[in-house]
C-alpha atoms as a PDB file:
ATOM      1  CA  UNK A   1      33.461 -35.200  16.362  1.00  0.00           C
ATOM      2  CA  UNK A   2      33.271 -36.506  12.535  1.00  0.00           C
ATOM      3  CA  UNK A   3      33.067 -39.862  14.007  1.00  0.00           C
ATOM      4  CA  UNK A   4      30.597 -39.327  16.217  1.00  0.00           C
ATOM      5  CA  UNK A   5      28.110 -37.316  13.356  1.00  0.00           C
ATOM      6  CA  UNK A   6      28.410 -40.100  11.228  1.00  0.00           C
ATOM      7  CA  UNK A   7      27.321 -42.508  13.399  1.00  0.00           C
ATOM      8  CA  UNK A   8      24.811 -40.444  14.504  1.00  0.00           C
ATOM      9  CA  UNK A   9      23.429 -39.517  11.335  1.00  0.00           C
ATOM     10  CA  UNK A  10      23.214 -43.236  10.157  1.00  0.00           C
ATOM     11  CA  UNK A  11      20.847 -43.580  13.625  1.00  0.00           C
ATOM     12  CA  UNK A  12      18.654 -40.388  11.770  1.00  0.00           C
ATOM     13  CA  UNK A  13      19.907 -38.508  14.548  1.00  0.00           C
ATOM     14  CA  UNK A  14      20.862 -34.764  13.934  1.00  0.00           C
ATOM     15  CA  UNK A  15      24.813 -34.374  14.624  1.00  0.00           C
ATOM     16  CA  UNK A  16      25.150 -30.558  13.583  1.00  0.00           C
ATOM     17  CA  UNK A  17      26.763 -27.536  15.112  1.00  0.00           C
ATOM     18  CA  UNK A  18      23.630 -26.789  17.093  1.00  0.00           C
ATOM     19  CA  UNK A  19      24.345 -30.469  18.911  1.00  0.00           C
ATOM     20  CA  UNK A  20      25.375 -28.624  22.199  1.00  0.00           C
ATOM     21  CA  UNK A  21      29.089 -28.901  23.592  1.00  0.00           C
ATOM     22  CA  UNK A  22      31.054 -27.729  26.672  1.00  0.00           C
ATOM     23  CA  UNK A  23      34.719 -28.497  27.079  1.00  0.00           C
ATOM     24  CA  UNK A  24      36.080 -29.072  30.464  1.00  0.00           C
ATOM     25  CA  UNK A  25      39.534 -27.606  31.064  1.00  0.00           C
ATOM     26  CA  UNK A  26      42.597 -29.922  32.333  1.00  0.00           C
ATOM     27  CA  UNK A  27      42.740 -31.692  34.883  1.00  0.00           C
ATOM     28  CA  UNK A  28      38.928 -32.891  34.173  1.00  0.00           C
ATOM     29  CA  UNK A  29      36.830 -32.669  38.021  1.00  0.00           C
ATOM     30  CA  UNK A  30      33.835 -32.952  39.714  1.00  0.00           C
ATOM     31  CA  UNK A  31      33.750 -29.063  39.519  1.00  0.00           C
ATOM     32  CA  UNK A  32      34.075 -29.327  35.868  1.00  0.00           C
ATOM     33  CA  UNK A  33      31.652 -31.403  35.652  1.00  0.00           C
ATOM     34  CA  UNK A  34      29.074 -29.738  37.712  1.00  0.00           C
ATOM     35  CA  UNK A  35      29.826 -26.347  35.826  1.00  0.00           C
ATOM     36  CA  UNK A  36      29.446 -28.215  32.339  1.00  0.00           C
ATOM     37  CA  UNK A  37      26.081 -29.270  33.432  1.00  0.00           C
ATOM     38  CA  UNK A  38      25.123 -26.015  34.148  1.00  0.00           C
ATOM     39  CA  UNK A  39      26.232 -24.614  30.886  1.00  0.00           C
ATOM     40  CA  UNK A  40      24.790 -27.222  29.029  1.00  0.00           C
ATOM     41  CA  UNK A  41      21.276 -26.678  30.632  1.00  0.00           C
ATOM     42  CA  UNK A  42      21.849 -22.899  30.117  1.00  0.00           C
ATOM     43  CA  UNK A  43      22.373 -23.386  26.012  1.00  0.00           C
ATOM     44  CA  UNK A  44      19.892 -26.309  25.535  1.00  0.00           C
ATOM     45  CA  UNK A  45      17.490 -26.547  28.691  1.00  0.00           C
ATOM     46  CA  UNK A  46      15.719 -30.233  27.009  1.00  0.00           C
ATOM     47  CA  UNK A  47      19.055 -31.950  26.800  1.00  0.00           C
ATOM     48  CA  UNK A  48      18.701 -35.628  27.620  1.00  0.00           C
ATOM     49  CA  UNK A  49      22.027 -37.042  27.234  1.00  0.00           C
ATOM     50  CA  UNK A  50      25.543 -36.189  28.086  1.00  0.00           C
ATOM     51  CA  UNK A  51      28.707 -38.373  27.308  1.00  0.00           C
ATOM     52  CA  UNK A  52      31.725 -36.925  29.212  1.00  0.00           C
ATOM     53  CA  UNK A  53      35.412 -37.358  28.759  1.00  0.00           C
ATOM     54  CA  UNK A  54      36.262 -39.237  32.033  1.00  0.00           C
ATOM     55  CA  UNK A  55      34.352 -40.553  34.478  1.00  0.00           C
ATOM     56  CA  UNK A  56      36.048 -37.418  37.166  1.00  0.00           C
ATOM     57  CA  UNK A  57      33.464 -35.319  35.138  1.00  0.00           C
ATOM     58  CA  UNK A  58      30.573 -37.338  34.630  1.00  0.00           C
ATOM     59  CA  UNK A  59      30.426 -38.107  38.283  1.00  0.00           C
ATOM     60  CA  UNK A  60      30.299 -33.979  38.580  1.00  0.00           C
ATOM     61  CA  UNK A  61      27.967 -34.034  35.806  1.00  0.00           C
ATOM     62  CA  UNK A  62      25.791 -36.635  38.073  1.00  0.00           C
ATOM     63  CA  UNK A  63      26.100 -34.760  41.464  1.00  0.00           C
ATOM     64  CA  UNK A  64      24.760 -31.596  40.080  1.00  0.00           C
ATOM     65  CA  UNK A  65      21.794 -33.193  38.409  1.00  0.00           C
ATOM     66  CA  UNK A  66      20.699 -34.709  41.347  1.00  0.00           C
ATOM     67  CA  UNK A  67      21.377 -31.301  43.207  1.00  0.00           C
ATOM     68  CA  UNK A  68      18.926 -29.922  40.249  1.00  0.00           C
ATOM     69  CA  UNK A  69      16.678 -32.484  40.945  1.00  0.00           C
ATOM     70  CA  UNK A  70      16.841 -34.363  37.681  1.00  0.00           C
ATOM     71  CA  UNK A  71      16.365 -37.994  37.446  1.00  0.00           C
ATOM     72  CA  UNK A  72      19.223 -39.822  36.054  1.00  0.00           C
ATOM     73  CA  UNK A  73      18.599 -41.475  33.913  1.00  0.00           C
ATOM     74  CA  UNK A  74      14.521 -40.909  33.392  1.00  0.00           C
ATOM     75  CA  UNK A  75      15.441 -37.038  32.567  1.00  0.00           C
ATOM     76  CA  UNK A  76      19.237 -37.652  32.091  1.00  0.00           C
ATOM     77  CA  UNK A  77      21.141 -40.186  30.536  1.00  0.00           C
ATOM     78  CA  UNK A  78      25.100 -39.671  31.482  1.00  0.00           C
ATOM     79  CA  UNK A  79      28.148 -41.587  30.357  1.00  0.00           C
ATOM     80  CA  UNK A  80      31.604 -41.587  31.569  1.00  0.00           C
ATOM     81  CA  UNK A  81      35.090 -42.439  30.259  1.00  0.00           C
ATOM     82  CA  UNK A  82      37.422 -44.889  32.018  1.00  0.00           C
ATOM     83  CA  UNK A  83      35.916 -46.612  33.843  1.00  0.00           C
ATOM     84  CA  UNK A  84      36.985 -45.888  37.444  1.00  0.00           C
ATOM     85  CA  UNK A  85      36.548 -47.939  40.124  1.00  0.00           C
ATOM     86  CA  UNK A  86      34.032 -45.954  41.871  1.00  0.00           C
ATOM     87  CA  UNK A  87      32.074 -45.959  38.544  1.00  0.00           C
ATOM     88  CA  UNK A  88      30.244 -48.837  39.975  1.00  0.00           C
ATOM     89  CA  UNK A  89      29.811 -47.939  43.555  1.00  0.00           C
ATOM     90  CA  UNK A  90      27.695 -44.271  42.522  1.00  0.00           C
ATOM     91  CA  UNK A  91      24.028 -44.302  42.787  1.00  0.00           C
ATOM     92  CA  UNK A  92      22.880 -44.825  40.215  1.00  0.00           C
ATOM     93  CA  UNK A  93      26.138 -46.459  38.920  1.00  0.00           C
ATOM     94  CA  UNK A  94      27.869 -44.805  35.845  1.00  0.00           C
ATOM     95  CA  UNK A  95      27.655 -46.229  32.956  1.00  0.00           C
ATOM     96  CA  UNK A  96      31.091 -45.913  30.967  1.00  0.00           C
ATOM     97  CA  UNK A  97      33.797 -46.658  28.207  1.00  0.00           C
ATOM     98  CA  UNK A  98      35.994 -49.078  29.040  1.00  0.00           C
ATOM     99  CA  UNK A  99      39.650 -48.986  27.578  1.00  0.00           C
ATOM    100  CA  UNK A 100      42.847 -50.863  27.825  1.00  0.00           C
ATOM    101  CA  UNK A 101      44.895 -48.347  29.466  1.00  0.00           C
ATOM    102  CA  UNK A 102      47.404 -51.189  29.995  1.00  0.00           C
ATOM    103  CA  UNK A 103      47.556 -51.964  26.228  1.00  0.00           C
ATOM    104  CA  UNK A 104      47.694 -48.585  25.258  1.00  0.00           C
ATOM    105  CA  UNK A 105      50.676 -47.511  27.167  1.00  0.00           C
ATOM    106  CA  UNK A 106      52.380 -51.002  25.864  1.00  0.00           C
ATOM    107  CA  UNK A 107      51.875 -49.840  22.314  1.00  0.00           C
ATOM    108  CA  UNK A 108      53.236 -46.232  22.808  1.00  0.00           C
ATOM    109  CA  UNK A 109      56.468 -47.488  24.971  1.00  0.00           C
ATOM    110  CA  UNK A 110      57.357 -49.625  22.476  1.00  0.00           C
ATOM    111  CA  UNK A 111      56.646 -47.644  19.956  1.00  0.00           C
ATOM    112  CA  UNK A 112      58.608 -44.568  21.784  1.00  0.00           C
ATOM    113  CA  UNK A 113      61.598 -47.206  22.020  1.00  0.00           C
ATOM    114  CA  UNK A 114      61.699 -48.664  18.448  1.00  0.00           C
ATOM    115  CA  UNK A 115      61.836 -44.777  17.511  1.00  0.00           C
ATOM    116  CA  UNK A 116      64.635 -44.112  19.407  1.00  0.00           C
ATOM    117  CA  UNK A 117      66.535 -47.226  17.782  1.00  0.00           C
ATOM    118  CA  UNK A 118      66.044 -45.315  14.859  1.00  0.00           C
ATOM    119  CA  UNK A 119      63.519 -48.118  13.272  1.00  0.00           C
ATOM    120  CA  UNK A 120      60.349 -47.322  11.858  1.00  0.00           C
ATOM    121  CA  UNK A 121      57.156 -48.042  13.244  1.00  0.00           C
ATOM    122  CA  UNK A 122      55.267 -50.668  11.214  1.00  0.00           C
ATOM    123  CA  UNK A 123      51.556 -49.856  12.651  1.00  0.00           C
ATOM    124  CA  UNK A 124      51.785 -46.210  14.174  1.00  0.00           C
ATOM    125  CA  UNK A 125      47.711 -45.916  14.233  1.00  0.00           C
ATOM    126  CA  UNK A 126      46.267 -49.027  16.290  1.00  0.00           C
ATOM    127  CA  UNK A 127      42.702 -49.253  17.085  1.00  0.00           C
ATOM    128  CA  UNK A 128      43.008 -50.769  20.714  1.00  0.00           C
ATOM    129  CA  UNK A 129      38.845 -51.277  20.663  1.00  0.00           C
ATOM    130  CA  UNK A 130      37.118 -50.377  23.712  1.00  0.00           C
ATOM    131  CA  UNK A 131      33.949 -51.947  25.513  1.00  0.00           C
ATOM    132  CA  UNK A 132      30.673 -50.044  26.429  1.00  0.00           C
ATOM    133  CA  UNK A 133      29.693 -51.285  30.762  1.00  0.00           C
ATOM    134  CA  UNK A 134      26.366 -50.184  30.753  1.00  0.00           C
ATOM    135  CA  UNK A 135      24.793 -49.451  34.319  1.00  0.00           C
ATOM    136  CA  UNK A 136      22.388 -47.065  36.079  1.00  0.00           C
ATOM    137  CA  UNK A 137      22.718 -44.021  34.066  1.00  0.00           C
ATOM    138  CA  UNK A 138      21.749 -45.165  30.890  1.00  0.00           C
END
């Protein structure tokens, strides 16, 4: 969340504690998604964008504002996390963050393993980047 205010703030955009939130229990779903939406309209009825923590729950997210009847993304801007497969087959398509899922479990396995051998771990915080795939919801 400190990340994302400063960023925010160096757009002039307001990043406070009113900037409304829902959290989605585990496993993230559709349902979860859908019911975030709702509670998110219910607290601050002229939001305009949601980012969601995988794409499970933006895709519930997108069902239920269609089902509200709000255009996505002329009312609604919605982005995902993970880009799943079906990310691209949705209508409109999600856009998403894209991350190395492969890297990231290469880094913690060998991490995990020079642990174990009782070494230390040169670089134990590794930015692994990510990439924005911007589509129909944005």
């Amino acid at each position: 969340r400190g990340a994302f205010a400063t960023a925010a703030l160096s757009l002039g955009m307001s990043a406070g504690p009113e900037l409304p939130q829902h959290t989605v229990p585990a496993p993230s779903s559709v349902a979860s998604g859908r019911e975030g939406l709702r509670a998110l309209l219910a607290r601050a009825p002229g939001i305009d964008a949601i980012f969601c923590s995988s794409d499970m729950v933006a895709l519930g997210v997108l069902i239920e504002a269609q089902a509200l009847g709000i255009a996505v993304p002329a009312q609604l801007a919605i982005v995902g996390m993970g880009d799943l497969a079906l990310s691209r087959d949705l209508q409109p398509a999600l856009t998403t963050v894209r991350i190395d899922g492969t890297l990231i479990g290469d880094t913690a396995a060998r991490y995990i393993i020079q642990r174990a051998e009782g070494k230390t771990v040169a670089q134990p915080i590794r930015d692994v980047g990510f990439t924005i795939v911007e589509r129909g919801t944005t």
